[in-house]
Protein backbone atom coordinates (compact mmCIF):
# COMPACT_ATOMS: atom_id res chain seq x y z
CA UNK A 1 -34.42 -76.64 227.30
CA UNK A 2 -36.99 -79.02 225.82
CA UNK A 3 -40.61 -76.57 224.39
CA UNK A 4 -43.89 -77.07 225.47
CA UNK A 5 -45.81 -78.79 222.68
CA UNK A 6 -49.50 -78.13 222.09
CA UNK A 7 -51.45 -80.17 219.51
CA UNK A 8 -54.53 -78.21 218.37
CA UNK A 9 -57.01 -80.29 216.97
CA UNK A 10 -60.52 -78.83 215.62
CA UNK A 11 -63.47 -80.95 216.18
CA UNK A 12 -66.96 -80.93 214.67
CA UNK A 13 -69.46 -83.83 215.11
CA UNK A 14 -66.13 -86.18 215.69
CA UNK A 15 -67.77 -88.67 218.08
CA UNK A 16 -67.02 -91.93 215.92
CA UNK A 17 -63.45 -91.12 215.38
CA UNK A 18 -62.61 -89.40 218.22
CA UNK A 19 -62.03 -93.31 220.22
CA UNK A 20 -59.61 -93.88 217.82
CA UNK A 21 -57.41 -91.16 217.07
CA UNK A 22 -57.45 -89.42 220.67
CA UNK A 23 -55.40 -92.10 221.83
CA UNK A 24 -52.75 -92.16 218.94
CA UNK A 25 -52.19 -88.40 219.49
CA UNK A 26 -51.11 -89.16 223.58
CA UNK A 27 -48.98 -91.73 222.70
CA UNK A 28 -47.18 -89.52 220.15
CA UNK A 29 -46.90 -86.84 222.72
CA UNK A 30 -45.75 -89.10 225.66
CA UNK A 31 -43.04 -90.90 222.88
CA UNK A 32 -41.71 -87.05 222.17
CA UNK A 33 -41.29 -86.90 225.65
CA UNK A 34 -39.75 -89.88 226.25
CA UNK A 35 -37.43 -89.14 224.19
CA UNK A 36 -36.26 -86.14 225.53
CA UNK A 37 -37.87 -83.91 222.11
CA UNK A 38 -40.51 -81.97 224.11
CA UNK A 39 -41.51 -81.01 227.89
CA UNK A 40 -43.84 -83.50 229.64
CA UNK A 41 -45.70 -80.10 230.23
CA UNK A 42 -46.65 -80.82 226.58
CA UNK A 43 -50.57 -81.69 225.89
CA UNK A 44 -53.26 -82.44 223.22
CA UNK A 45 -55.79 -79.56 222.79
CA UNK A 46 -59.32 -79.79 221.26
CA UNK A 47 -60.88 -77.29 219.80
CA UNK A 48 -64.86 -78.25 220.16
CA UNK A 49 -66.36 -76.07 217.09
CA UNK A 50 -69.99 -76.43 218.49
CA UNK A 51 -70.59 -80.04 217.54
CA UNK A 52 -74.44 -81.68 217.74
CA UNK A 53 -73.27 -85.02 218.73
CA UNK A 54 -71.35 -85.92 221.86
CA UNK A 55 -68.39 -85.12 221.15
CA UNK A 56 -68.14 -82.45 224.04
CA UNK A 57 -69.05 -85.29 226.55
CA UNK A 58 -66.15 -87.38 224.79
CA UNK A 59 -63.61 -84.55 225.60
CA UNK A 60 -64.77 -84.04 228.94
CA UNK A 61 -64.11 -87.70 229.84
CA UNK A 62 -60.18 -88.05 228.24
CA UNK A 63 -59.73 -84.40 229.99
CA UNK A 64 -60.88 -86.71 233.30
CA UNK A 65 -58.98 -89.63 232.44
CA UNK A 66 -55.73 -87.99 231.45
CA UNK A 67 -54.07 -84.67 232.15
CA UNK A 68 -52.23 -84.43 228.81
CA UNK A 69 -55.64 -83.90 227.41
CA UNK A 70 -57.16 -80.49 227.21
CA UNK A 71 -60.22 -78.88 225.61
CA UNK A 72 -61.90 -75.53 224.64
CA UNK A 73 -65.59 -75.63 223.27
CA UNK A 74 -67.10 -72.91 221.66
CA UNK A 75 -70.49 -71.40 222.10
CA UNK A 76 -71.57 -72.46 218.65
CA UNK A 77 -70.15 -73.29 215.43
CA UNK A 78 -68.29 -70.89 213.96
CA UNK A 79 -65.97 -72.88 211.13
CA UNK A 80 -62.86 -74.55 211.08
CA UNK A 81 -60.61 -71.82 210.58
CA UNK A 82 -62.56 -69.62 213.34
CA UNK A 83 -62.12 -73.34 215.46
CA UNK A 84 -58.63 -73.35 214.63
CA UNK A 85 -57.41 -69.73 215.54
CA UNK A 86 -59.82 -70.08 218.75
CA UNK A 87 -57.33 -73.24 219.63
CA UNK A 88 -53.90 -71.95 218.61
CA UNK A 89 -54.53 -68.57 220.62
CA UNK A 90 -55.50 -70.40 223.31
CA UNK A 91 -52.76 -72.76 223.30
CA UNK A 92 -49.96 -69.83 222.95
CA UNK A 93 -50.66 -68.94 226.46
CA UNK A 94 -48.54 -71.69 227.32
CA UNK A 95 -46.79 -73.72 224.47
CA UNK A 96 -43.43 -73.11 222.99
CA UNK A 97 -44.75 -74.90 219.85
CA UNK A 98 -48.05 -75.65 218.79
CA UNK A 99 -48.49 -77.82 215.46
CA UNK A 100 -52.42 -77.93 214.25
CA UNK A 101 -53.79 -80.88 212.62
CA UNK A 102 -57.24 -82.43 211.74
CA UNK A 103 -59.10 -84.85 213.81
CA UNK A 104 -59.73 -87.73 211.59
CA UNK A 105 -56.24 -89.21 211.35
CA UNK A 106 -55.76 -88.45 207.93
CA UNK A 107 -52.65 -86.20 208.66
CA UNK A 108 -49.39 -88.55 209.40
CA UNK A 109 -48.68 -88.35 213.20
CA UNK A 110 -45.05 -89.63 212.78
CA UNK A 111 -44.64 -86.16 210.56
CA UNK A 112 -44.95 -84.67 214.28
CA UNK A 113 -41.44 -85.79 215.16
CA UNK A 114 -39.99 -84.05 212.17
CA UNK A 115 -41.37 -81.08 212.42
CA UNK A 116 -40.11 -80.72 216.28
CA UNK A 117 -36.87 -81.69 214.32
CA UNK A 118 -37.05 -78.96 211.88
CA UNK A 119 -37.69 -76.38 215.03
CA UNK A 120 -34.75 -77.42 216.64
CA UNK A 121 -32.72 -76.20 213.40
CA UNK A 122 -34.10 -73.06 213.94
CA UNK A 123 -37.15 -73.08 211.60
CA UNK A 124 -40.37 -71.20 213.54
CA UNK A 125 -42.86 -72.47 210.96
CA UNK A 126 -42.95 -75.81 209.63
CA UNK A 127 -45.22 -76.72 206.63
CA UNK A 128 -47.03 -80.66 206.34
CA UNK A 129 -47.05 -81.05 202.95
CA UNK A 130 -48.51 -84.02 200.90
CA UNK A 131 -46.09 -85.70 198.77
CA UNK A 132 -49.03 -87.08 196.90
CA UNK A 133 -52.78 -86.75 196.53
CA UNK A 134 -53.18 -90.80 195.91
CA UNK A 135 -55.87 -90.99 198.25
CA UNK A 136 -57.89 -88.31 196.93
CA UNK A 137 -60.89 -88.82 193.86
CA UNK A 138 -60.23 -87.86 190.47
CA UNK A 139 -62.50 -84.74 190.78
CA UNK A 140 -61.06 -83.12 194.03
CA UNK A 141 -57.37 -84.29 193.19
CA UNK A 142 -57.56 -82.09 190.04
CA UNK A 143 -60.03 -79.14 191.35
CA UNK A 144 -57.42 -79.00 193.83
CA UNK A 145 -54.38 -78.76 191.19
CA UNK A 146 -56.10 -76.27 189.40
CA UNK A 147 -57.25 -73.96 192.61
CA UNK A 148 -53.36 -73.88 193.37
CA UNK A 149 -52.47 -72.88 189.84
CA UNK A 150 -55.44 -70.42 190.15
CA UNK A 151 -54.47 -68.61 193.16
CA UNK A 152 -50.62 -68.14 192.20
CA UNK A 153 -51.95 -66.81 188.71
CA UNK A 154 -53.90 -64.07 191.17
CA UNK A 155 -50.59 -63.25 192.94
CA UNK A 156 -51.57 -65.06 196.30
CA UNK A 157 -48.42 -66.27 198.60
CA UNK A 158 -49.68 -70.23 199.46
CA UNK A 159 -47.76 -73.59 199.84
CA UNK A 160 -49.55 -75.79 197.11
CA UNK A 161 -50.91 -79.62 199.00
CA UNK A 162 -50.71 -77.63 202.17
CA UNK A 163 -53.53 -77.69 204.07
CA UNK A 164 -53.33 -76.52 208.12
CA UNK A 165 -51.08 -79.18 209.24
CA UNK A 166 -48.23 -77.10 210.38
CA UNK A 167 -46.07 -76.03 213.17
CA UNK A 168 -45.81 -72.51 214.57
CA UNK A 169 -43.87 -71.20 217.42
CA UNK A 170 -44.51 -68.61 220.10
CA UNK A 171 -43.22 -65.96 218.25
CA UNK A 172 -45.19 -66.52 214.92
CA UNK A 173 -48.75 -67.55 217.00
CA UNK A 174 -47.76 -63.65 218.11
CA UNK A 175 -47.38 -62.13 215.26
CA UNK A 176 -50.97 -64.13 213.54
CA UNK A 177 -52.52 -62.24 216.90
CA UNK A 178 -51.95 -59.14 214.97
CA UNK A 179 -53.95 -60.48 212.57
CA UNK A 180 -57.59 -59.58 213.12
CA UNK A 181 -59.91 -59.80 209.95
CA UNK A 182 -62.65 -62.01 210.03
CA UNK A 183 -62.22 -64.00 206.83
CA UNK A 184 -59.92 -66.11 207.73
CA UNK A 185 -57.75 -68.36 205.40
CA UNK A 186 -54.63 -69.05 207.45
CA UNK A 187 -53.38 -71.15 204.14
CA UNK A 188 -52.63 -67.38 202.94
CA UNK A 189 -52.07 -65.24 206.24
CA UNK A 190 -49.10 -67.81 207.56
CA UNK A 191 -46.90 -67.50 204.57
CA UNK A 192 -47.01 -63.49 204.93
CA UNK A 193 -45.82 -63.45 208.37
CA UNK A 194 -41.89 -64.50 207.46
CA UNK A 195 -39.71 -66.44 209.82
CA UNK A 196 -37.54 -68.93 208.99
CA UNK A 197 -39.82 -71.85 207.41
CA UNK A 198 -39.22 -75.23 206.46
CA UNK A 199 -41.25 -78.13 204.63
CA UNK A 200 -42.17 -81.98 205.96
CA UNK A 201 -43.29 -84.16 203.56
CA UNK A 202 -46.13 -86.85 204.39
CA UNK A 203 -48.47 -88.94 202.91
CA UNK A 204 -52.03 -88.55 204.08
CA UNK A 205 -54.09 -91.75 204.77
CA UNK A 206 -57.81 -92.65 204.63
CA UNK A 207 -60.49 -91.31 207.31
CA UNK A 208 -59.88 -93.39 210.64
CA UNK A 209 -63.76 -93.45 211.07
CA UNK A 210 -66.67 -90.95 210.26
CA UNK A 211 -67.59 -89.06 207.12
CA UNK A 212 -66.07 -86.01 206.13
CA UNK A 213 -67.26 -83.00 207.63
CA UNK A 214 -66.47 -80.57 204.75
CA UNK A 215 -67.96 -81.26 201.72
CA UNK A 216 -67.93 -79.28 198.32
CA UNK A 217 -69.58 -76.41 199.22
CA UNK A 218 -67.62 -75.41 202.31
CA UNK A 219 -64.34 -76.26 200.14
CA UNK A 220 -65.73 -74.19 197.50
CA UNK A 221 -66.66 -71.13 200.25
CA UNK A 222 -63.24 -71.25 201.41
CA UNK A 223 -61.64 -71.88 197.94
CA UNK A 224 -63.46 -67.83 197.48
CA UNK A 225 -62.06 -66.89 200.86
CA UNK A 226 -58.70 -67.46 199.63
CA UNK A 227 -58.59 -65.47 196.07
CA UNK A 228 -61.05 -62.42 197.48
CA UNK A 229 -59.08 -62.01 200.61
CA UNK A 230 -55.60 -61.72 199.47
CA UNK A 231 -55.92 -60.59 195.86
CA UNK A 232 -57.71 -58.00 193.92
CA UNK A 233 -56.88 -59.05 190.49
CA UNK A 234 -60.03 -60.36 190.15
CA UNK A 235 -61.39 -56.82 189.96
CA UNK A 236 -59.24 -56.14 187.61
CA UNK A 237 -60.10 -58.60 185.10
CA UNK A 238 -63.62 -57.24 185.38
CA UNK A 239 -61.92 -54.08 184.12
CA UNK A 240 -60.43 -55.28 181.39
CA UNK A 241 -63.08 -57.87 180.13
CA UNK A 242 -64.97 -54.98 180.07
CA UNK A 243 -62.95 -52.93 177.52
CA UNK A 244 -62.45 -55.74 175.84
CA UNK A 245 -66.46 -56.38 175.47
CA UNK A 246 -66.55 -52.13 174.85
CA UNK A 247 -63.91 -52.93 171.60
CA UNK A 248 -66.13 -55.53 170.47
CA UNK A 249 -68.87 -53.31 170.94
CA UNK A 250 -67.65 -50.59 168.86
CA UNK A 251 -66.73 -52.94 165.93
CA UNK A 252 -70.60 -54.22 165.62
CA UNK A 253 -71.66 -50.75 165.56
CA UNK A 254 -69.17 -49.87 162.95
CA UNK A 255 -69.93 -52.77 161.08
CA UNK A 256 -73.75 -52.18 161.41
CA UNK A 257 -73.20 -48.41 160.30
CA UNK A 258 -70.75 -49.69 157.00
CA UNK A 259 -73.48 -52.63 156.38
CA UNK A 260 -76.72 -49.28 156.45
CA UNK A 261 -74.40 -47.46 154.30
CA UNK A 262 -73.77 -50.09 151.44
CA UNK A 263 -77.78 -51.36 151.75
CA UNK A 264 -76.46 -54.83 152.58
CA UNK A 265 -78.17 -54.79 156.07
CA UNK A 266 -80.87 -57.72 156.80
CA UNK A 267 -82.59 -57.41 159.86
CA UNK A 268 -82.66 -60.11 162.63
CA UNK A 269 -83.42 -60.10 165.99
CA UNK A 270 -81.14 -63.77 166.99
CA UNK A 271 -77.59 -61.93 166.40
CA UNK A 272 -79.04 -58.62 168.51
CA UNK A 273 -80.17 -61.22 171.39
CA UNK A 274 -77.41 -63.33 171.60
CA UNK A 275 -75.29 -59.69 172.06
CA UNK A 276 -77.67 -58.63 174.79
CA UNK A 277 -77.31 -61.94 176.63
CA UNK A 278 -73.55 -62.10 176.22
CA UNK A 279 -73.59 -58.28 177.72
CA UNK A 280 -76.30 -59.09 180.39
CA UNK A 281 -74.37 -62.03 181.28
CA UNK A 282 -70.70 -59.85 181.54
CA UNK A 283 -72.64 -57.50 183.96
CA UNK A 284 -73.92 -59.65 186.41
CA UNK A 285 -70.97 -62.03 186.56
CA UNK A 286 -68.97 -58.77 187.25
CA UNK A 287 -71.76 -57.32 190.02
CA UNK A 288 -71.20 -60.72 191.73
CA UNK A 289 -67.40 -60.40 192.11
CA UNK A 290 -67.54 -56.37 192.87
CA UNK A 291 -70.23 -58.05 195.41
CA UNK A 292 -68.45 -60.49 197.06
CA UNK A 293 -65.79 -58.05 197.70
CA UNK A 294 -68.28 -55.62 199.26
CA UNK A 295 -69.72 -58.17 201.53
CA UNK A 296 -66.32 -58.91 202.61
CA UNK A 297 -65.85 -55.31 203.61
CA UNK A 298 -69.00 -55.03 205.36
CA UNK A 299 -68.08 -57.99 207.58
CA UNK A 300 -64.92 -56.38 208.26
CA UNK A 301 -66.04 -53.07 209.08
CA UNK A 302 -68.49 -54.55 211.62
CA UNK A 303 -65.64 -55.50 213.79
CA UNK A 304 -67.18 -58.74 215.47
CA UNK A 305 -65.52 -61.06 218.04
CA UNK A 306 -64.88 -64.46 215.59
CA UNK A 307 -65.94 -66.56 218.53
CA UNK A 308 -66.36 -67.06 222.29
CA UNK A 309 -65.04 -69.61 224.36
CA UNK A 310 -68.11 -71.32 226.36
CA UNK A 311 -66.09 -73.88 228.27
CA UNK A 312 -62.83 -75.23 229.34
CA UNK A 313 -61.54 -78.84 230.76
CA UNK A 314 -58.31 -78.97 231.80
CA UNK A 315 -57.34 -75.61 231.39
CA UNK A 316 -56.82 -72.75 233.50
CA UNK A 317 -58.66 -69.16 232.55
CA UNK A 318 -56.20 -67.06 234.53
């Protein structure tokens, strides 16, 4: 029996590329199907993450045009990874399958085939994985090495080049219900929930159209996301920086108490300030991290519905 396919596709302010790429996804779906790979009950589902521009009134009119279109919109925007979970829960009412991807083009649509490949092996989660990072500027290609190499060093379970261009069956979109925190980074949750997994290999092109809709400081939010919410090691490096700062401590004051005894002491007040700043410094660096944790927990504790679903096209709400 040939699964239900669901693409989910998060959109924010995606009205110039939207023309282009809508279309590319159908004709990927209605090739799978020609083929015999998928269902023809399979369709393309986007996720409207409270875009400004018209990129609602674009989704309405392919939902009009074309069945194998549907679309969600949230009440407001609440993130692409809150956009994204909103879409594959959604979509796990009635796919077999549901492989998420990014609106701009940028992921390789021809990887979709494969990965419907790799499910029919058996393999419940498929990875899209960049074979290279060619297209990327000098500055994000090696921020991005280093983040990788930074969050295995803290003991966090992640697929390095992956990004959230991967497919997940019934079963796993399940088992991620479970999951309910609200700082999400499904980059780190998806490898934790087991299954049999596989990789795809692609190379990612250039935006179809548009600018980039997550610039350094989201990457750099959600570059935090993924160390404080899977790893505590971080808290323990403030531990031991700070004995190590105590030792160093206790050596000035034993060499200011052998440099009293022998009369050799000069006074100066740089030496004693530069101390104090390096201290002052340690603390507050250290009440930032302990902070960020705590913030984290009182988000958590508060128990909050991620997001609501304002609207539907194509979609029935039973």
């Amino acid at each position: 029996m040939t699964p239900v396919l669901y693409l989910v596709i998060p959109c924010y302010n995606e009205e110039q590329v939207l023309p282009i790429t809508s279309g590319k996804f159908k004709a990927k779906l209605d090739e799978l199907v020609d083929a015999g790979k998928i269902s023809g009950d399979s369709r393309v589902m986007f996720v409207n993450d409270g875009s400004k521009d018209t990129t609602w009134d674009i989704l309405c009119s392919l939902c009009d045009e074309n069945e194998r279109y549907c679309a969600i919109s949230l009440s407001r925007n609440r993130g692409h990874q809150n956009a994204l979970i909103a879409g594959l829960m959604e979509a796990k009412k009635f796919a077999d399958i549901t492989i998420s991807m990014d609106c701009d083009g940028q992921d390789d649509i021809n990887a979709i085939g494969q990965m419907v490949d790799e499910y029919a092996k058996g393999n419940e989660i498929v990875y899209g994985v960049r074979n290279d990072r060619s297209t990327d500027s000098w500055f994000k290609r090696t921020t991005a090495q280093s983040y990788y190499k930074v969050l295995k060093a803290m003991g966090v379970d992640i697929i390095p080049d992956h990004a959230d261009y991967r497919l997940m069956s019934s079963r796993v979109l399940n088992a991620l219900e479970g999951y309910s925190e609200v700082n999400l980074f499904l980059r780190g949750i998806i490898p934790q929930l087991g299954f049999k997994q596989s990789v795809v290999y692609y190379s990612r092109a250039e935006r179809e159209a548009g600018t980039t809709h997550y610039p350094l400081s989201k990457m750099l939010s959600l570059a935090i996301d993924g160390i404080t919410s899977f790893s505590v090691r971080p808290l323990r490096l403030i531990t031991v920086l700070g004995l190590i700062v105590a030792f160093l401590s206790f050596v000035g004051i034993i060499y200011v108490l052998v440099s009293v005894i022998s009369g050799n002491f000069v006074d100066g007040w740089a030496s004693t300030t530069c101390i104090l700043c390096f201290v002052a410094g340690i603390q507050m660096i250290s009440l930032g991290v302990i902070g960020e944790y705590i913030g984290k927990i009182y988000l958590e504790t508060k128990q909050r519905p991620r997001y609501f679903v304002a609207e539907r096209k194509n979609i029935s709400e039973e």
